[in-house]
C-alpha atoms as a PDB file:
ATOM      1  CA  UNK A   1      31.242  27.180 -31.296  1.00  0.00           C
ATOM      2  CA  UNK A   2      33.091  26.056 -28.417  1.00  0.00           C
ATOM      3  CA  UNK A   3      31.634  22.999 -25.938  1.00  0.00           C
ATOM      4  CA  UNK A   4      29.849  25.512 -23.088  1.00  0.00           C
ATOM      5  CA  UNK A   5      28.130  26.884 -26.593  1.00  0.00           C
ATOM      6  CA  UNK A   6      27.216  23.477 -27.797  1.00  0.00           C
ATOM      7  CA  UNK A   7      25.791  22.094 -24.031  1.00  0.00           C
ATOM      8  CA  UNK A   8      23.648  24.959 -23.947  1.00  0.00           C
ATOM      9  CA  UNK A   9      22.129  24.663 -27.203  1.00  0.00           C
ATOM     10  CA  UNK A  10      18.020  24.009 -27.308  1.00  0.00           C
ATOM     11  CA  UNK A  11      19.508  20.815 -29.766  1.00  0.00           C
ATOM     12  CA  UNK A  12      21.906  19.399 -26.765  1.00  0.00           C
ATOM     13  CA  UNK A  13      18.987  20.021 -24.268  1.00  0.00           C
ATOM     14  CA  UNK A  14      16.260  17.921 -26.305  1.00  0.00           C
ATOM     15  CA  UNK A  15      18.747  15.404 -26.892  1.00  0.00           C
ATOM     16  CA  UNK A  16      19.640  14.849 -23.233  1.00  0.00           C
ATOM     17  CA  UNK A  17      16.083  14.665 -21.986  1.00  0.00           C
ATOM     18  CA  UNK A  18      14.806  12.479 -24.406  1.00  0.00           C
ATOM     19  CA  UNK A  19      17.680   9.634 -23.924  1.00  0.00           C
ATOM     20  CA  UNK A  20      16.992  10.293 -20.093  1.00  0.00           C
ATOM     21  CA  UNK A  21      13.045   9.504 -21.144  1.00  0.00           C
ATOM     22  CA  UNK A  22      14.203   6.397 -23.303  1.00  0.00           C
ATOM     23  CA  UNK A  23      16.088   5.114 -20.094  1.00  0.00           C
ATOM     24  CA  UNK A  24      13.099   5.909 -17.671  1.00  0.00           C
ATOM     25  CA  UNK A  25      10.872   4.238 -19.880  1.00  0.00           C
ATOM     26  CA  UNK A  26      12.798   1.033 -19.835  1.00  0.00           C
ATOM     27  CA  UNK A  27      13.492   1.058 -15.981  1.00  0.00           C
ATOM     28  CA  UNK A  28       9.759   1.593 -15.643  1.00  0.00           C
ATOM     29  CA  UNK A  29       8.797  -1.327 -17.856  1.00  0.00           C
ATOM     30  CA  UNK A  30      11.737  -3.614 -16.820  1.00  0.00           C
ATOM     31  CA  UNK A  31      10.195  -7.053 -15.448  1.00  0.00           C
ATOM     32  CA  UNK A  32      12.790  -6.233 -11.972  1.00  0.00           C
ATOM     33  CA  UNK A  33      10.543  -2.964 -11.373  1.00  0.00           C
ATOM     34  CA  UNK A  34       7.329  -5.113 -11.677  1.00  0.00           C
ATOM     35  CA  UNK A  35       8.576  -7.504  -9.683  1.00  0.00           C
ATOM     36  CA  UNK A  36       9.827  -5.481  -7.240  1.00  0.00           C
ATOM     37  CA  UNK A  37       6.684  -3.135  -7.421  1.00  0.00           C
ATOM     38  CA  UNK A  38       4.420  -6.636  -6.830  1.00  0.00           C
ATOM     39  CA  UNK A  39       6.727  -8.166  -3.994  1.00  0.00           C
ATOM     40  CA  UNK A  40       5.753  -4.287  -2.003  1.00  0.00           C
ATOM     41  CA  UNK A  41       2.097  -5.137  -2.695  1.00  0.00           C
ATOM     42  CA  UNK A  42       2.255  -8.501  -1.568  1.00  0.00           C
ATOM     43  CA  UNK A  43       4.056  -7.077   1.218  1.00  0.00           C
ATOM     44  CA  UNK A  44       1.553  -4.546   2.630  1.00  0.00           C
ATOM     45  CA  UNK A  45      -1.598  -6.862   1.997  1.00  0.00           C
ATOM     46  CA  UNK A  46      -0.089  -8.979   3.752  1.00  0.00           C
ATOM     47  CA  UNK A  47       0.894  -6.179   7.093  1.00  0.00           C
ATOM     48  CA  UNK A  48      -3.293  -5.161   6.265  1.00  0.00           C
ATOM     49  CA  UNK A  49      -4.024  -9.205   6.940  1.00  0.00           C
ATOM     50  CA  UNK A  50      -1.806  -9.121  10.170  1.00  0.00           C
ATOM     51  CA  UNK A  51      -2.953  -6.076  11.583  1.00  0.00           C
ATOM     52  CA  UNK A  52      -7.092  -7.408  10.668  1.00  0.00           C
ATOM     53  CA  UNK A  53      -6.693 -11.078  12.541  1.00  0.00           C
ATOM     54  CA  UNK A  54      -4.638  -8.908  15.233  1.00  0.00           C
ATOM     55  CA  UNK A  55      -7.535  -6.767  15.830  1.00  0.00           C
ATOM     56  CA  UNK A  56     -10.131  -9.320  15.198  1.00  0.00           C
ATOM     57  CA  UNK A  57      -8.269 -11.201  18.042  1.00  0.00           C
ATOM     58  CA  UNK A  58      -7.866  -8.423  20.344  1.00  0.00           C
ATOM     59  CA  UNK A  59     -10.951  -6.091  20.284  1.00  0.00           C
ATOM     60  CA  UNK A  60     -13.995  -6.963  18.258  1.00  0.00           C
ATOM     61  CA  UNK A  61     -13.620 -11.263  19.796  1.00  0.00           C
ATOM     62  CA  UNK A  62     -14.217  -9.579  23.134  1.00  0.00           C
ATOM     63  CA  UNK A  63     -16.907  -6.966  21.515  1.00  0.00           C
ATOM     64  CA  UNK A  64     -19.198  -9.742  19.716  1.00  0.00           C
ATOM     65  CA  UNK A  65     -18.792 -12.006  23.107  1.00  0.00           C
ATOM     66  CA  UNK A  66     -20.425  -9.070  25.105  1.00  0.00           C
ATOM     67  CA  UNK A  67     -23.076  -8.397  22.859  1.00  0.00           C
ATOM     68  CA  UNK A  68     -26.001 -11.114  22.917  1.00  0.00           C
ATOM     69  CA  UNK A  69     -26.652 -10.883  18.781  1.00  0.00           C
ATOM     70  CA  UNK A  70     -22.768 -11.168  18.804  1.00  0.00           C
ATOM     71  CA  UNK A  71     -22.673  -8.627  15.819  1.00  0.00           C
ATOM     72  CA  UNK A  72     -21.127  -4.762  15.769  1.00  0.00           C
ATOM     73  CA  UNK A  73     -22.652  -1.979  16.129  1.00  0.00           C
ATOM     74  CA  UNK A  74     -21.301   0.741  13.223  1.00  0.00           C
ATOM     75  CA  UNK A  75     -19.656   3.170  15.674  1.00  0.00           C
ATOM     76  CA  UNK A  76     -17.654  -0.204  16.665  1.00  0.00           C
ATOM     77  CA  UNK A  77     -17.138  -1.494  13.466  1.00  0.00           C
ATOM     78  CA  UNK A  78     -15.704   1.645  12.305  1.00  0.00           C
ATOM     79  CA  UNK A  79     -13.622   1.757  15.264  1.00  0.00           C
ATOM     80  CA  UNK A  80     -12.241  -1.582  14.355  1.00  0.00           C
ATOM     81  CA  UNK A  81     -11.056  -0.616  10.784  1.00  0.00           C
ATOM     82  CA  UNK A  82      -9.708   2.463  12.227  1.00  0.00           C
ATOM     83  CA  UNK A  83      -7.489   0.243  14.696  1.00  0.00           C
ATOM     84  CA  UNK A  84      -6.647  -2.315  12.162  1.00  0.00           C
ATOM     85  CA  UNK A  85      -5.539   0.726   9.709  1.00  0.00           C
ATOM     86  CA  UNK A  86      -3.172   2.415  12.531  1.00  0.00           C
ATOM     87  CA  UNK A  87      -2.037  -1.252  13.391  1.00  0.00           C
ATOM     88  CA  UNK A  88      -1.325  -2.425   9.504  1.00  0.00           C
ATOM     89  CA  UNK A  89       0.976   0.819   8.916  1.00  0.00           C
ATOM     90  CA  UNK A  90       3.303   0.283  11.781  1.00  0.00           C
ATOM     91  CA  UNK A  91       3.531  -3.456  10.952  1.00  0.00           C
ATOM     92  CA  UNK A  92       3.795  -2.049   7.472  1.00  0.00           C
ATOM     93  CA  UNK A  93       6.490   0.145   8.047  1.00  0.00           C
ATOM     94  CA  UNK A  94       8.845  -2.413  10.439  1.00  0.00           C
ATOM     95  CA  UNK A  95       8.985  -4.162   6.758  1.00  0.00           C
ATOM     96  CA  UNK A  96      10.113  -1.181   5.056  1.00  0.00           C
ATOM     97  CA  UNK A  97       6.545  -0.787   2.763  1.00  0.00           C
ATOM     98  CA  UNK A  98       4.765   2.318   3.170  1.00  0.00           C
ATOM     99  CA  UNK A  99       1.070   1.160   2.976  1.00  0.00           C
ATOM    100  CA  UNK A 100      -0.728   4.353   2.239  1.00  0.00           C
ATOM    101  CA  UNK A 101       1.703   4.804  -0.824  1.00  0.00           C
ATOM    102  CA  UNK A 102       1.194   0.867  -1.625  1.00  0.00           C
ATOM    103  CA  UNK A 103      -2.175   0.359  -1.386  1.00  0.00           C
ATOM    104  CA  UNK A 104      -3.811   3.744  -1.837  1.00  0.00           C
ATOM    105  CA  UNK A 105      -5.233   5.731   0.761  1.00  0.00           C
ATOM    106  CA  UNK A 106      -8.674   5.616  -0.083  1.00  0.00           C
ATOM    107  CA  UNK A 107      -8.217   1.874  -1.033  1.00  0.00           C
ATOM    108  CA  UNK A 108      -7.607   0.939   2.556  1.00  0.00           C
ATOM    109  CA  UNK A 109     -10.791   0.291   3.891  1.00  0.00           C
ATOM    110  CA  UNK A 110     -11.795  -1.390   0.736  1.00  0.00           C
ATOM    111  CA  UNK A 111      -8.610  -3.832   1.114  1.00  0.00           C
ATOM    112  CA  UNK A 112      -9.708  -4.375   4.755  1.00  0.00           C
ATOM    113  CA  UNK A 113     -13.286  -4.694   3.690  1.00  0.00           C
ATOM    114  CA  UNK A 114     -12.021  -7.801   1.601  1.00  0.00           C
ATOM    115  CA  UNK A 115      -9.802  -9.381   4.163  1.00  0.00           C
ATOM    116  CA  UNK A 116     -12.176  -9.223   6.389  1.00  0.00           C
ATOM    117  CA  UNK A 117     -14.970 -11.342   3.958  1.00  0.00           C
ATOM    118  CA  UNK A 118     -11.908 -13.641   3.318  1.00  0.00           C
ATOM    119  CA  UNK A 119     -11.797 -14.278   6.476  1.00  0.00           C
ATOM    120  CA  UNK A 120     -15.401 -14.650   7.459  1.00  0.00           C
ATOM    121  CA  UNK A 121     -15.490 -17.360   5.127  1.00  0.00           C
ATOM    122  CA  UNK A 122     -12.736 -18.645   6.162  1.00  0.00           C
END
């Protein structure tokens, strides 16, 4: 059996996946990935906590000052997470972290949702 033989066996083939499986494994589980994987997190909560005081500043301050209950309607609140979404992905991306991927795209408005209490309390 010569080598061409031998790398196109079904044994060579298992063989090769499996140590490239053993090696993905480890990368995945290495403490550098988590870290790394953690620091992007950080990262993008921290673009979604920009882009929510940014729009808190900038729209709904001048919103709640016009309305005499000083609350949001839910066309406006909606409006607000909408802006603070579109605003936290571009300050998102100047960083290099893609948000959507980071966070989740449904998780977004949850994220925001908590920021936003954080801040209320705050």
């Amino acid at each position: 059996m010569n080598i061409m033989g031998i790398l196109q066996s079904d044994a060579a083939l298992a063989c090769g996946v499996t140590i490239a499986g053993a090696f993905w494994t480890l990368f995945k589980g290495s403490d550098w990935f988590q870290a790394r994987r953690q620091r992007r997190l950080r990262e993008a909560l921290e673009a979604l906590e920009a882009a929510v005081e940014a729009t808190y500043r900038e729209y709904v301050r001048a919103l709640k000052e016009k309305n005499p209950g000083g609350s949001l309607t839910p066309a406006e609140q909606d409006l607000a997470r909408q802006y603070a979404r579109e605003r936290a992905i571009a300050i998102a991306r100047t960083r290099g972290v893609d948000l959507v991927r980071e966070l989740g795209a449904d998780f977004i408005d949850l994220w925001t949702g908590r920021i936003v209490r954080k801040l209320k309390r705050a």
